[in-house]
N, C-alpha and C. Protein backbone atom coordinates (compact mmCIF):
# COMPACT_ATOMS: atom_id res chain seq x y z
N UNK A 1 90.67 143.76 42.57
CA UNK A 1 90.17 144.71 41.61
C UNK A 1 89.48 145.85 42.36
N UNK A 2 89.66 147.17 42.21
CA UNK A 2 89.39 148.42 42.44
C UNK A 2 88.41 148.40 41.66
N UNK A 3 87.13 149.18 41.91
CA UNK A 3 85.88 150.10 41.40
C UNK A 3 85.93 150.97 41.56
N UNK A 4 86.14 152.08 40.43
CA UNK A 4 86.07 153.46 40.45
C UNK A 4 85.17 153.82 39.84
N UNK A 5 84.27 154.67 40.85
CA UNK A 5 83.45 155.60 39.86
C UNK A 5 83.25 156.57 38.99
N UNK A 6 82.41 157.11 38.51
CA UNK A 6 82.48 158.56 37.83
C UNK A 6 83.24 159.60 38.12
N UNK A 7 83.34 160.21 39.74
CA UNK A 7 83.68 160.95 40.42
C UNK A 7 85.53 160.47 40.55
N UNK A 8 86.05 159.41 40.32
CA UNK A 8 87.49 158.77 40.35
C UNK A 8 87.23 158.21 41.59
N UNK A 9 86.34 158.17 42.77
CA UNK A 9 86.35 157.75 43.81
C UNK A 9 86.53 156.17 43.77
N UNK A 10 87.61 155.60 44.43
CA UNK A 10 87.35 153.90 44.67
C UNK A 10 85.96 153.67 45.23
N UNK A 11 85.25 152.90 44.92
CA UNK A 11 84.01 152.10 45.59
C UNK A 11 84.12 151.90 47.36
N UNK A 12 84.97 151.38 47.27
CA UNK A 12 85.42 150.55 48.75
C UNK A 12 85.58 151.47 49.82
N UNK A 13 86.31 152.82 49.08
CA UNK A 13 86.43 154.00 49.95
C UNK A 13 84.72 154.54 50.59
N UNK A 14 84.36 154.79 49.91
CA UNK A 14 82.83 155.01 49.81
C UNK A 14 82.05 153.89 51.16
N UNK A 15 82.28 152.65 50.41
CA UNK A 15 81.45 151.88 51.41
C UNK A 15 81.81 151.79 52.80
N UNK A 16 82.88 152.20 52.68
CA UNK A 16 83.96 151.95 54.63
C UNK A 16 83.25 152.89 55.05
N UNK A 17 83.38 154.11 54.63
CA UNK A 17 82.79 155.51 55.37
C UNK A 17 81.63 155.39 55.41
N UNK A 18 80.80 155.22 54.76
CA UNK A 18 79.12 154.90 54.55
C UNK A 18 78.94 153.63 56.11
N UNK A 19 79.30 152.69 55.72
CA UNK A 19 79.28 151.66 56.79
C UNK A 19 79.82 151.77 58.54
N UNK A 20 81.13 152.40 58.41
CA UNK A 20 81.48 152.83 59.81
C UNK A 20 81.17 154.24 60.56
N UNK A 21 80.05 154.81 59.81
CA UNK A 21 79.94 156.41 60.52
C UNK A 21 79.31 156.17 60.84
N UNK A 22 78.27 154.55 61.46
CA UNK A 22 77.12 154.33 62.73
C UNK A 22 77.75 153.31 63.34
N UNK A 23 78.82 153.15 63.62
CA UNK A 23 79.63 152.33 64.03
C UNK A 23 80.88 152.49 64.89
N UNK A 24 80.76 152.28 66.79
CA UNK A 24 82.18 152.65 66.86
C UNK A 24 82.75 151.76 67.87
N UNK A 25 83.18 151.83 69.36
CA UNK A 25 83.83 151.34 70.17
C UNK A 25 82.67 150.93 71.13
N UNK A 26 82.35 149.39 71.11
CA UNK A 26 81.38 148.47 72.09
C UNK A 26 80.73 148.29 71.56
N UNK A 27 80.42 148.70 69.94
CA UNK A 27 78.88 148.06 69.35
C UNK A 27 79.07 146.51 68.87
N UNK A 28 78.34 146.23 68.31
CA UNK A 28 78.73 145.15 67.58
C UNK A 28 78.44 145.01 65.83
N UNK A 29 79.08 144.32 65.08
CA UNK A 29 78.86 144.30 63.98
C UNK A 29 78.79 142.80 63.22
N UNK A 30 78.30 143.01 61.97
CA UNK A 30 77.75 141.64 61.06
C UNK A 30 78.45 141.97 60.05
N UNK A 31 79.36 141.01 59.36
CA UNK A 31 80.09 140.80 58.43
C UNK A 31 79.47 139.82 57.06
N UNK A 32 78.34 139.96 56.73
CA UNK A 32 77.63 138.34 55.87
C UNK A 32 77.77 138.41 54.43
N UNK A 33 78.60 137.95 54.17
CA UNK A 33 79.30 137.10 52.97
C UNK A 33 80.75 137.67 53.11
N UNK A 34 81.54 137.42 54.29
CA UNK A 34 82.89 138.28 54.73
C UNK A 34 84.17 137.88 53.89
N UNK A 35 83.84 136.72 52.66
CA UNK A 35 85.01 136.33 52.30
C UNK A 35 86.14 136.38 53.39
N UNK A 36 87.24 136.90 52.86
CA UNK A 36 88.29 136.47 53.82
C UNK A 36 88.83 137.43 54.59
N UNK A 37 87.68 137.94 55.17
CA UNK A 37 87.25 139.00 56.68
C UNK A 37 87.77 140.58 56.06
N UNK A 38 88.23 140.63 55.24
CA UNK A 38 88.85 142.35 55.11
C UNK A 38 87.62 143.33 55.80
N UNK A 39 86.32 143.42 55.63
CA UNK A 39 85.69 143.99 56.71
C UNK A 39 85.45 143.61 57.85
N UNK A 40 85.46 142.38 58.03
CA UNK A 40 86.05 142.30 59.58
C UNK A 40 86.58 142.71 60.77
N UNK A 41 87.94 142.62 59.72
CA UNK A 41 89.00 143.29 60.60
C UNK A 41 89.01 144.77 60.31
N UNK A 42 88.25 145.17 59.80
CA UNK A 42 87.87 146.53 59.51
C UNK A 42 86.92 147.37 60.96
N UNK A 43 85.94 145.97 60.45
CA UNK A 43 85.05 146.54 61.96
C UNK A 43 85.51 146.08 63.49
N UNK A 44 85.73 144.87 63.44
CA UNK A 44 86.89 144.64 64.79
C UNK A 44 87.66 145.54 65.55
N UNK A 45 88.62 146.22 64.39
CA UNK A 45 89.49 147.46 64.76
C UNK A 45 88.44 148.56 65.27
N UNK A 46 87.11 148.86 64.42
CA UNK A 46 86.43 149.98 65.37
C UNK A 46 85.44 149.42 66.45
N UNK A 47 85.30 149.01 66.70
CA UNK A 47 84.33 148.24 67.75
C UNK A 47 85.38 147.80 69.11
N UNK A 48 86.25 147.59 68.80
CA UNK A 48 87.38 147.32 70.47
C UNK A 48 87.16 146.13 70.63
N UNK A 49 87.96 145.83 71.68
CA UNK A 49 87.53 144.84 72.19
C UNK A 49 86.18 144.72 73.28
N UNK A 50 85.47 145.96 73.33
CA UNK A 50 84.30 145.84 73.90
C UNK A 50 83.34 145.92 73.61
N UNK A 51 83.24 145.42 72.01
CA UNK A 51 82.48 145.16 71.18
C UNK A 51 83.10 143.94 70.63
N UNK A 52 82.19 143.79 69.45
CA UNK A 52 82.08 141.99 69.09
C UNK A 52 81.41 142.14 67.19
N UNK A 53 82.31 141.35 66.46
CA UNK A 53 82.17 141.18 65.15
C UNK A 53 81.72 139.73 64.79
N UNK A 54 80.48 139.76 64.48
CA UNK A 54 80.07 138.32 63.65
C UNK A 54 80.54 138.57 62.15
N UNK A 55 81.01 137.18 62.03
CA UNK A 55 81.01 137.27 59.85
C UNK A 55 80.73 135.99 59.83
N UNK A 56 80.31 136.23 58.43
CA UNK A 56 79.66 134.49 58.00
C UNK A 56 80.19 134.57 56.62
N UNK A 57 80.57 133.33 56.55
CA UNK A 57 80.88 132.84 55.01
C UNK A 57 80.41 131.49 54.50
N UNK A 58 79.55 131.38 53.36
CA UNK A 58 79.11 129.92 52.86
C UNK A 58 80.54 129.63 52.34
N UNK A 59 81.02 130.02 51.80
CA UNK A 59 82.16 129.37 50.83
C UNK A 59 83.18 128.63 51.81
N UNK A 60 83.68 127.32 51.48
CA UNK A 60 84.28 126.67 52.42
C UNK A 60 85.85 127.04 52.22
N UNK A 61 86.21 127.59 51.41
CA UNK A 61 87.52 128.15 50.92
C UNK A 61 87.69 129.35 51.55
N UNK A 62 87.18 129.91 51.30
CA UNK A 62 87.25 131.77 52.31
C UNK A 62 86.68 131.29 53.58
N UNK A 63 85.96 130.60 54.02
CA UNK A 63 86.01 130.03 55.44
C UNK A 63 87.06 129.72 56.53
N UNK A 64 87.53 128.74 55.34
CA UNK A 64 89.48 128.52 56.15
C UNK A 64 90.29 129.73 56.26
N UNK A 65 90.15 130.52 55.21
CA UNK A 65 90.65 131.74 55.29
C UNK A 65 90.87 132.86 56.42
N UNK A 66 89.62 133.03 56.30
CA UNK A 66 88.61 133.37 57.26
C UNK A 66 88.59 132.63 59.19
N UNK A 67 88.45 131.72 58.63
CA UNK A 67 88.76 131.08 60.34
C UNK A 67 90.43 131.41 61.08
N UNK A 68 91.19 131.69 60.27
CA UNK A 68 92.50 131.75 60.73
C UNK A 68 92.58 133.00 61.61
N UNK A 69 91.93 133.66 61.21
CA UNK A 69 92.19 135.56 61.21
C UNK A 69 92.12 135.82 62.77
């Protein structure tokens, strides 16, 4: 499910840009409640491999999910 706001803007669009414009290649990032990593691999991709992505998930279902990735 998409969230659109007032403006027609998706939500998600919003939060990527908001979230990755202090964010780039060697930092590291926190993923906490990552469900089944889509920001993850969001921040993974900008961080390189010389940087490093934690995510955490309570849910043991998006965990497995999640652990595969």
């Amino acid at each position: 499910m998409n969230l659109v706001m007032a403006t027609g803007e998706r939500l998600e669009v919003r939060c990527e840009q908001q979230c990755f414009a202090c964010i780039g290649l060697g930092d590291w990032g926190w993923d906490v409640g990552a469900s089944v990593g889509y920001y993850t691999r969001l921040l993974a991709a900008r961080v390189g491999q010389e940087g490093s992505v934690v995510s955490c998930e309570p849910s043991p279902v998006n965990f497995s999910q999640l652990s595969k990735r």
